[in-house]
N, C-alpha and C. Protein backbone atom coordinates (compact mmCIF):
# COMPACT_ATOMS: atom_id res chain seq x y z
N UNK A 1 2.05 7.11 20.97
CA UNK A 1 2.64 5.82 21.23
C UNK A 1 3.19 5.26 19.92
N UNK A 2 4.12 5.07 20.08
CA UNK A 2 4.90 3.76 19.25
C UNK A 2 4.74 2.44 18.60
N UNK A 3 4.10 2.06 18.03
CA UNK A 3 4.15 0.86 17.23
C UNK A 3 4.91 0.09 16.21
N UNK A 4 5.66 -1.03 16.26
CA UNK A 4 6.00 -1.34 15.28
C UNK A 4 4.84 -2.70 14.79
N UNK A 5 4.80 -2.52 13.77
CA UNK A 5 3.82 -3.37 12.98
C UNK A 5 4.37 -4.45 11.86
N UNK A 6 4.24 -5.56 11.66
CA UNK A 6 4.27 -6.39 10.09
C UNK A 6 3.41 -5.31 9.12
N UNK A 7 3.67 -5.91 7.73
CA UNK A 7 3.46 -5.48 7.00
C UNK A 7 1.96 -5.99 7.03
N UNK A 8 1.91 -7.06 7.11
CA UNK A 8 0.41 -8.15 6.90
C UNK A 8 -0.54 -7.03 8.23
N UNK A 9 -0.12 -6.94 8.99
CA UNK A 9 -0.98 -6.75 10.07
C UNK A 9 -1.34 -4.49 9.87
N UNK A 10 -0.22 -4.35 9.15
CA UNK A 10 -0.51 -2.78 8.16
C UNK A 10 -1.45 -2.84 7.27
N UNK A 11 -1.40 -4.06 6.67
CA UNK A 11 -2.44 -4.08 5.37
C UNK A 11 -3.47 -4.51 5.95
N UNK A 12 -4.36 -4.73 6.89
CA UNK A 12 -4.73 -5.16 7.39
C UNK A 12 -5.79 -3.77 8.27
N UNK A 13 -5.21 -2.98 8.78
CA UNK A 13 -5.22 -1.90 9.06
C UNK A 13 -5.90 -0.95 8.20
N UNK A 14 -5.37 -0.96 7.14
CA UNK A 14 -5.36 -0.29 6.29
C UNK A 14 -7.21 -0.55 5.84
N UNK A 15 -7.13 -1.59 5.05
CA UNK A 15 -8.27 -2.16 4.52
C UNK A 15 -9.34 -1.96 5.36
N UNK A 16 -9.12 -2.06 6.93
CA UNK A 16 -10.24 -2.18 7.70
C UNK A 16 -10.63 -0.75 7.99
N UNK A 17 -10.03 0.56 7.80
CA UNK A 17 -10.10 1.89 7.64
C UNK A 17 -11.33 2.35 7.33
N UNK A 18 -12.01 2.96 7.71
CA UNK A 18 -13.31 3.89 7.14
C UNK A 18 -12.82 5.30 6.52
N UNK A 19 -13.57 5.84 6.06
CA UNK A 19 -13.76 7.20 5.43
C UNK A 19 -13.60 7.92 6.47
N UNK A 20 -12.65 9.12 6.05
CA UNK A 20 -12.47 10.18 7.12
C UNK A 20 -11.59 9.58 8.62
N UNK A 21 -11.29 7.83 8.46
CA UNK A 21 -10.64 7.50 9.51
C UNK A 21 -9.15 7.14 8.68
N UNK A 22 -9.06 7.34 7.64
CA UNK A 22 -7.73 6.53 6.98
C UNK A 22 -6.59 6.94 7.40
N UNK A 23 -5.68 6.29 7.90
CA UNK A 23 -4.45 6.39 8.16
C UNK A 23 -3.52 6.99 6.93
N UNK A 24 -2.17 7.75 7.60
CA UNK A 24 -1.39 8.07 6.52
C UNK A 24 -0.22 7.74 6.28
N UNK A 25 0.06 7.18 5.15
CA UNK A 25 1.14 6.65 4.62
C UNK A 25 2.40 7.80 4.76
N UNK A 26 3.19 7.74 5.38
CA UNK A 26 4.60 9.04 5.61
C UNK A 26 5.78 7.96 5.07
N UNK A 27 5.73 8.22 3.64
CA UNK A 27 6.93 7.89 3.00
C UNK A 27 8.07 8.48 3.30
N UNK A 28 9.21 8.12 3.97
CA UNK A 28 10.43 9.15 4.42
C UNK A 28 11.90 8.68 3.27
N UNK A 29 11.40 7.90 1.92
CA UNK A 29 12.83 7.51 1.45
C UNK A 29 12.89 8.88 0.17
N UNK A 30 13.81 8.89 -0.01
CA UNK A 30 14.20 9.55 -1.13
C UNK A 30 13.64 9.85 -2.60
N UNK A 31 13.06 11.14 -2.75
CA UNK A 31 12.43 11.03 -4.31
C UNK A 31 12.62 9.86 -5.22
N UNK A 32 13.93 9.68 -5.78
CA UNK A 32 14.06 8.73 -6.60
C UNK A 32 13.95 7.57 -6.11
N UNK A 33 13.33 6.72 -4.59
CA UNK A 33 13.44 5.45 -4.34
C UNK A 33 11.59 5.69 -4.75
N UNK A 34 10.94 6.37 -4.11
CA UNK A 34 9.41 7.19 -4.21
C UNK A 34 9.17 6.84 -5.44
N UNK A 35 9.56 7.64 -6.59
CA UNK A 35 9.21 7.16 -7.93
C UNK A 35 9.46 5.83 -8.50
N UNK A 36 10.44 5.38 -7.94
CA UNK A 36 10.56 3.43 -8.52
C UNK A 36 9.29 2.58 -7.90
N UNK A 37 9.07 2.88 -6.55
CA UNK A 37 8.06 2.31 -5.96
C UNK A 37 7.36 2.82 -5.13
N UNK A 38 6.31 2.69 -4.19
CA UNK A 38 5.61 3.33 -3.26
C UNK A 38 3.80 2.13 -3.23
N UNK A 39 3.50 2.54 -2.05
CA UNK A 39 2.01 1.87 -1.70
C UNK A 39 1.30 2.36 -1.94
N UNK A 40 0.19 1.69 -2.25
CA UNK A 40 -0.68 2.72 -3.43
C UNK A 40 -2.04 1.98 -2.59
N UNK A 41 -2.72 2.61 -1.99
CA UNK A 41 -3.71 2.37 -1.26
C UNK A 41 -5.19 3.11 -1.22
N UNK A 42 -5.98 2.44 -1.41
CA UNK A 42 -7.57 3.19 -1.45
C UNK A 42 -7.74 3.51 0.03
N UNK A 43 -7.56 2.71 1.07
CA UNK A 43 -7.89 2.92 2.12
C UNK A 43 -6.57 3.69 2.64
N UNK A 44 -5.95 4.19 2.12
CA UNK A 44 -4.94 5.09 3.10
C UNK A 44 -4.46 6.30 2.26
N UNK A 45 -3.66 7.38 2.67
CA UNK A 45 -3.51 8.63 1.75
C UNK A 45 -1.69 8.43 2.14
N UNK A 46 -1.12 8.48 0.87
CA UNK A 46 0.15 8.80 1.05
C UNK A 46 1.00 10.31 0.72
N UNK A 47 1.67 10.35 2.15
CA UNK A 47 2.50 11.47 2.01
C UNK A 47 3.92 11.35 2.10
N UNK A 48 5.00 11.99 1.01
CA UNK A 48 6.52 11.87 1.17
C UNK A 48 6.72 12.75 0.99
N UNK A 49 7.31 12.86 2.11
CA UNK A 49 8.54 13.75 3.06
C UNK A 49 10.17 12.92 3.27
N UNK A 50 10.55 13.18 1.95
CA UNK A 50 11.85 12.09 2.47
C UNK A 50 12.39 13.05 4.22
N UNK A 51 13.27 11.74 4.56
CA UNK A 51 13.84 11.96 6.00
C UNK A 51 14.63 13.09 6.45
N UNK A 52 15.44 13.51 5.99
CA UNK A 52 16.03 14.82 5.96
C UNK A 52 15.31 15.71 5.82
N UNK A 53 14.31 16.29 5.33
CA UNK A 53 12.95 17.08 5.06
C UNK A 53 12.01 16.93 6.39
N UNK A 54 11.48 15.89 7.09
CA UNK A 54 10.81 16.12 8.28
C UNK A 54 10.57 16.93 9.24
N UNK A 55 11.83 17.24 9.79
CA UNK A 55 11.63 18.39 10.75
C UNK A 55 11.23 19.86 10.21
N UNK A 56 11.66 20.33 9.20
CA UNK A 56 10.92 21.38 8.59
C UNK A 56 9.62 21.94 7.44
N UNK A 57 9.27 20.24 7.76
CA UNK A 57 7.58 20.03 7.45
C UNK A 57 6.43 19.28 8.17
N UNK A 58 7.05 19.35 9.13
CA UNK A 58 6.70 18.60 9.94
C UNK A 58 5.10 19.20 10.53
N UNK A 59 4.47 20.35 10.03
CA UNK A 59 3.20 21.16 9.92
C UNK A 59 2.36 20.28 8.76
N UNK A 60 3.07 19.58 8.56
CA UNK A 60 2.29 19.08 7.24
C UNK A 60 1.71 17.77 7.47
N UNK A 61 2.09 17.40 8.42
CA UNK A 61 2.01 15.66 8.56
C UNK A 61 0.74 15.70 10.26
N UNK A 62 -0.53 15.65 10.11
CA UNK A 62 -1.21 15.73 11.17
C UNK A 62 -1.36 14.92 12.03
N UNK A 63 -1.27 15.75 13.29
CA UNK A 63 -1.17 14.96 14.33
C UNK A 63 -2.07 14.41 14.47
N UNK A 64 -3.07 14.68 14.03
CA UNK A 64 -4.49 13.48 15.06
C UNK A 64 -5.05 12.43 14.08
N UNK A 65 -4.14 12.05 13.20
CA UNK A 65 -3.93 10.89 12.16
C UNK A 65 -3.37 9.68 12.89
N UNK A 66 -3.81 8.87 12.40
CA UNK A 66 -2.56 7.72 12.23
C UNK A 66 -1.92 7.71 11.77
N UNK A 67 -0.32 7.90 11.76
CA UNK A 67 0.23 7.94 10.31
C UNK A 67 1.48 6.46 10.91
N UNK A 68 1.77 6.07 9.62
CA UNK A 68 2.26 4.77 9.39
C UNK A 68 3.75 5.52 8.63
N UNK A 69 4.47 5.23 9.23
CA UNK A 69 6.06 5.16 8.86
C UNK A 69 6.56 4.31 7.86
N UNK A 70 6.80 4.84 6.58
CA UNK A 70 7.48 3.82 5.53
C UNK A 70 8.49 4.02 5.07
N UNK A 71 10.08 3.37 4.94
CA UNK A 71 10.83 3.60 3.71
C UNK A 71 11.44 2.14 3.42
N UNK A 72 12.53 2.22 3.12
CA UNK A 72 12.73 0.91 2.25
C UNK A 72 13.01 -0.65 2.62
N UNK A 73 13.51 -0.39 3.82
CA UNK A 73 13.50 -1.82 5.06
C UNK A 73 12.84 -1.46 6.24
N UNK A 74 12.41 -0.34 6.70
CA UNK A 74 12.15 0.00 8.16
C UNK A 74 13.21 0.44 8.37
N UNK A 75 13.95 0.88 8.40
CA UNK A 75 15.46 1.58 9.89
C UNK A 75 15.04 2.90 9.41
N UNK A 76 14.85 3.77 8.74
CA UNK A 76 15.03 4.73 8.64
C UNK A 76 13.33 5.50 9.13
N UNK A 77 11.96 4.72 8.40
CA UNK A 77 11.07 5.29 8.89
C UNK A 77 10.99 4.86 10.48
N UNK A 78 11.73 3.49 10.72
CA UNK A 78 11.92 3.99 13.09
C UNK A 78 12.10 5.02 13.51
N UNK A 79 13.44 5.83 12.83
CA UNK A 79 13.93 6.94 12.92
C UNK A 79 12.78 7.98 13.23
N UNK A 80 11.87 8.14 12.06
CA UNK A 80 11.30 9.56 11.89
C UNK A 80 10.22 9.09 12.62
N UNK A 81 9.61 7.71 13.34
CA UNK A 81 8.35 7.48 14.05
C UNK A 81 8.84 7.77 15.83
N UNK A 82 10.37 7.88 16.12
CA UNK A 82 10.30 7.93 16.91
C UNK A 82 10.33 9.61 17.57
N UNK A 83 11.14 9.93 15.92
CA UNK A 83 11.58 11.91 16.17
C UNK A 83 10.02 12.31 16.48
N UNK A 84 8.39 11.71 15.53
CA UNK A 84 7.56 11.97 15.49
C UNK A 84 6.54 11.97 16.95
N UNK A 85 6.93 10.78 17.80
CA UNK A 85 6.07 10.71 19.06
C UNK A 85 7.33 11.73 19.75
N UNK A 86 8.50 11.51 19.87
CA UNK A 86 8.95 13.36 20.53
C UNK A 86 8.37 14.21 20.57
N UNK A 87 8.40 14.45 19.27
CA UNK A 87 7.21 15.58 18.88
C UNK A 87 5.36 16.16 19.61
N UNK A 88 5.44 14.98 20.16
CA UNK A 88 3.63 14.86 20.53
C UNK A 88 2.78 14.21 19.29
N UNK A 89 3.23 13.07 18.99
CA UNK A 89 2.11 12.53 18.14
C UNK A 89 2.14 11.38 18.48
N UNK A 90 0.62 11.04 18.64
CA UNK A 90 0.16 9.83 19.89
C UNK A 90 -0.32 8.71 19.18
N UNK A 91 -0.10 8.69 17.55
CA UNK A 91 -0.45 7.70 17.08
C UNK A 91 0.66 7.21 15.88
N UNK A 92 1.38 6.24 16.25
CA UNK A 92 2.41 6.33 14.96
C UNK A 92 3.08 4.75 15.15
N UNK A 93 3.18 4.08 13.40
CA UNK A 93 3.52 3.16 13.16
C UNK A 93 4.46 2.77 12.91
N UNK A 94 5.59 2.16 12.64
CA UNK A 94 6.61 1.90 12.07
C UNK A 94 6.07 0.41 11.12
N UNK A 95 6.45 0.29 10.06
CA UNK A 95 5.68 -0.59 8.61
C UNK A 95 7.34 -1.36 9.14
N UNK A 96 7.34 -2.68 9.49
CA UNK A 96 8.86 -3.58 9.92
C UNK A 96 8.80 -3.84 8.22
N UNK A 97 10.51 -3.73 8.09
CA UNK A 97 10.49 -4.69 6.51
C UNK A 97 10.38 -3.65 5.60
N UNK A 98 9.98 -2.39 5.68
CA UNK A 98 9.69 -1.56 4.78
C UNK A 98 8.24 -1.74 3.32
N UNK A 99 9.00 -1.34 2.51
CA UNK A 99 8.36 -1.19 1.20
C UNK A 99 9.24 -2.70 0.73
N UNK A 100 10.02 -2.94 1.01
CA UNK A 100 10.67 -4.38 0.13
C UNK A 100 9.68 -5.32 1.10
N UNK A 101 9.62 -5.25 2.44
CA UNK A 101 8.69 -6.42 2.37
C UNK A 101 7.37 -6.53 2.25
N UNK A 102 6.36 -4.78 2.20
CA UNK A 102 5.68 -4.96 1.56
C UNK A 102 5.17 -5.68 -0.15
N UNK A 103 6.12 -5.24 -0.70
CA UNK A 103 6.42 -6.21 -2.05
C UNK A 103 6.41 -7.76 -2.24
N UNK A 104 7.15 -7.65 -1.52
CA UNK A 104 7.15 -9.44 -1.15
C UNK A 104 6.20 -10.16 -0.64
N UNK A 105 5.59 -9.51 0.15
CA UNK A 105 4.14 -10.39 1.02
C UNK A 105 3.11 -9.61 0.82
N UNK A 106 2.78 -8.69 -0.02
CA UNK A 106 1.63 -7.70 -0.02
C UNK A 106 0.98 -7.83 -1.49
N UNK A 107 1.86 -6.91 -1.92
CA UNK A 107 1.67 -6.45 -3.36
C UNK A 107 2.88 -6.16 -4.19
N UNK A 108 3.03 -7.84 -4.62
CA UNK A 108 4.19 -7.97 -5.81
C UNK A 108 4.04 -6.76 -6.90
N UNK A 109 3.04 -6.29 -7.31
CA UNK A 109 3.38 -5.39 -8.02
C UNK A 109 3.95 -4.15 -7.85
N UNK A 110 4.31 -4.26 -6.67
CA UNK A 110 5.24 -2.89 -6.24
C UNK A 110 6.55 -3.85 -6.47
N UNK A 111 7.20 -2.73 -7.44
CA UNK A 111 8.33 -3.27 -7.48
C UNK A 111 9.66 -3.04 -6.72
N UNK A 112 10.57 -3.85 -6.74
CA UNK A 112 11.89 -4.29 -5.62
C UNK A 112 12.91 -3.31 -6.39
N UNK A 113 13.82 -3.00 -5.48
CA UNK A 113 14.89 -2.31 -5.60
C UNK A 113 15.94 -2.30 -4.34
């Protein structure tokens, strides 16, 4: 199933996570947007796979996770959350707002671009 989520209500998620239950961060933007910024989370594990890359790693990203859809506004990780429940994966987020509005309402220290 499909979710789209706020960012507040991701972080939220996130934090409330146990061990061995943590959700996964599926960064889908581009190396160089990845290295300027990204979510940096104790309670969650991040993986990037920019978007073009998905379908032929898509062995890599487990299904019986939560995984949470991120890139830089949301339009693009919709994209890969929706190619992803195609796929058969029954748990998947879309982060609305991206990584810029995580920044903005989360954790200013991720920086804007």
């Amino acid at each position: 199933m499909l979710r789209e989520l706020s960012v507040q209500d991701v972080a939220r998620l996130i934090d409330a996570a146990h061990a061995g239950a943590a959700p996964l961060l599926l960064d889908v933007r581009e190396p160089w947007e990845f290295s300027l910024a990204a979510i940096r989370s104790a309670g969650a594990e991040t993986l990037h796979i920019p978007m073009r890359e998905i379908p032929a790693r898509l062995a890599e990203i487990d299904a019986q996770r939560l995984v949470i859809c991120v890139c830089h506004h949301g339009m693009r990780s919709l994209q890969v959350a929706h190619f992803l429940v195609q796929q058969g994966y029954e748990d998947v987020i879309n982060l609305q707002g991206g990584i810029d509005a995580w920044s903005e309402q989360i954790d200013p220290g991720v920086p804007r671009y």
